[in-house]
C-alpha atoms as a PDB file:
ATOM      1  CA  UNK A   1     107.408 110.562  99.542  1.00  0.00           C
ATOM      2  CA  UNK A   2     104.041 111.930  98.287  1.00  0.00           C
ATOM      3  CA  UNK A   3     103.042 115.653  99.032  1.00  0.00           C
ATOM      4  CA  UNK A   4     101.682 116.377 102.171  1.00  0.00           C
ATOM      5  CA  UNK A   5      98.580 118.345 102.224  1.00  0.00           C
ATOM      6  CA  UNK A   6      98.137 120.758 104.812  1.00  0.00           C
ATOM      7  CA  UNK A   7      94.825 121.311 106.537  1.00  0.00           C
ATOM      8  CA  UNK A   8      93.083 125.137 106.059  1.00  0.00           C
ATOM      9  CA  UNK A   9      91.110 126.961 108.453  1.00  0.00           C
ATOM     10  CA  UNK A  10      88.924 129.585 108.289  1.00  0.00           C
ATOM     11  CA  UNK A  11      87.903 131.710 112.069  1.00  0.00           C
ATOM     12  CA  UNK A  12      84.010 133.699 110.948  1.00  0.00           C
ATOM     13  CA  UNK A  13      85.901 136.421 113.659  1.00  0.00           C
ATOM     14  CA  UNK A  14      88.667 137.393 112.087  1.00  0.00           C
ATOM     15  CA  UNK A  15      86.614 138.167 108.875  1.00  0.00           C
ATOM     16  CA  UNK A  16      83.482 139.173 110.579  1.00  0.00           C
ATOM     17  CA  UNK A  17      84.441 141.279 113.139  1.00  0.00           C
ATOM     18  CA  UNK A  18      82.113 139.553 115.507  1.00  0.00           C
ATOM     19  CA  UNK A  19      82.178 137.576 118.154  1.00  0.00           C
ATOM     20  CA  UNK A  20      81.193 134.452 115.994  1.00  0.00           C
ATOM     21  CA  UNK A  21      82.976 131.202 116.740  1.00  0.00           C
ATOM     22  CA  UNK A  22      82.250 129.411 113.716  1.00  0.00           C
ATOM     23  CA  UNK A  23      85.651 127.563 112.660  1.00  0.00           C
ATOM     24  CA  UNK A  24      85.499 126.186 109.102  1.00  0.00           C
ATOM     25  CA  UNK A  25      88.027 123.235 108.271  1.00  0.00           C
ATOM     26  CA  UNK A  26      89.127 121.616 104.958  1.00  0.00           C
ATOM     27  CA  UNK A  27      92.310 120.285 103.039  1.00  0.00           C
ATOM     28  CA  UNK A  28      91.814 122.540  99.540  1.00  0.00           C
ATOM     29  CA  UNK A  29      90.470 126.533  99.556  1.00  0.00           C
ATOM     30  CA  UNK A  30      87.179 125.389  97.527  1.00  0.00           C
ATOM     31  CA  UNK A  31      86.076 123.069 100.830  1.00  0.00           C
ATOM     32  CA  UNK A  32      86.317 126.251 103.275  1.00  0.00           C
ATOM     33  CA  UNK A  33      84.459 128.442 100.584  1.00  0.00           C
ATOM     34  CA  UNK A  34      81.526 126.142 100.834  1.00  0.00           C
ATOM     35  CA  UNK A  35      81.070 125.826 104.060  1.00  0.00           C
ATOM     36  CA  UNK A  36      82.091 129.324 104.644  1.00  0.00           C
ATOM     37  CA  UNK A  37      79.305 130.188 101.996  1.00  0.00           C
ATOM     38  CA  UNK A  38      76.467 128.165 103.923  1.00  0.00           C
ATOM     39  CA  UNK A  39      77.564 129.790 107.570  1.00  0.00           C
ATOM     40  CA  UNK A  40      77.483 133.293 105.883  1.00  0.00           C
ATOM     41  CA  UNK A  41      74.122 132.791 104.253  1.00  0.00           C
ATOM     42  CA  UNK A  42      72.427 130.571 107.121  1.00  0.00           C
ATOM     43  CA  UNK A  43      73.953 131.860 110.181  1.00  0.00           C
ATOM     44  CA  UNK A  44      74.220 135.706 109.357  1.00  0.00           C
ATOM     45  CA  UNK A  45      71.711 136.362 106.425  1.00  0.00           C
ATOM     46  CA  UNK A  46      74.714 137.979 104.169  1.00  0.00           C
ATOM     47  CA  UNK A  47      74.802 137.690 100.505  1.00  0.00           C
ATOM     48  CA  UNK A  48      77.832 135.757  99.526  1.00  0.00           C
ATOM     49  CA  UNK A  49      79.584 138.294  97.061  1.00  0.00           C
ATOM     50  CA  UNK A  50      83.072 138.663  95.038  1.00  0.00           C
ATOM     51  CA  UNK A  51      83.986 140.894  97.801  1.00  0.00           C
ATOM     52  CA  UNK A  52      83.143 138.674 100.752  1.00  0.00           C
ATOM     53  CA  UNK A  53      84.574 135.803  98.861  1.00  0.00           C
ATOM     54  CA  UNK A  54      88.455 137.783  98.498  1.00  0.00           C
ATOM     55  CA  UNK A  55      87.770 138.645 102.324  1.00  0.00           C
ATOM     56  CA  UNK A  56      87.429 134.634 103.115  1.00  0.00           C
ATOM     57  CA  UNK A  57      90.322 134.045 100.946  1.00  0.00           C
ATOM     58  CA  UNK A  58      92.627 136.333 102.879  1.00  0.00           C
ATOM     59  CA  UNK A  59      91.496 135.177 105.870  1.00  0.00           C
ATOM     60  CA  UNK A  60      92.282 131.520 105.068  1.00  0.00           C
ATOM     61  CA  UNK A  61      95.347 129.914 106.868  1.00  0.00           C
ATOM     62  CA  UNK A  62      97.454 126.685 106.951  1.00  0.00           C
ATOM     63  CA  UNK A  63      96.792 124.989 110.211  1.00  0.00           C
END
């Protein structure tokens, strides 16, 4: 039986702080980065930075 890949997801509130309901969805860590990246830099005009990438890391779970 082949491995089973488990779908991550990523809540903007839980590393924001805010009220934000932006959800970001993927099967590997580097697909929620991106689109993680884009929201941050689109949606609330942040800088994407080492430090805001290990806070998006930690906030990354197994769905």
């Amino acid at each position: 039986m082949g491995k089973v890949e488990m779908e991550k997801i990523l809540r903007c509130a839980e590393v924001s702080g805010s009220a934000c309901a932006f959800v970001a969805r993927g099967k590997t860590l580097d697909e929620i980065l991106q689109q993680a990246g884009k929201h941050a830099t689109e949606v609330h005009k942040l800088q994407v930075t080492p430090e805001l990438v290990e806070a998006v890391k930690k906030a990354v779970k197994e769905a």
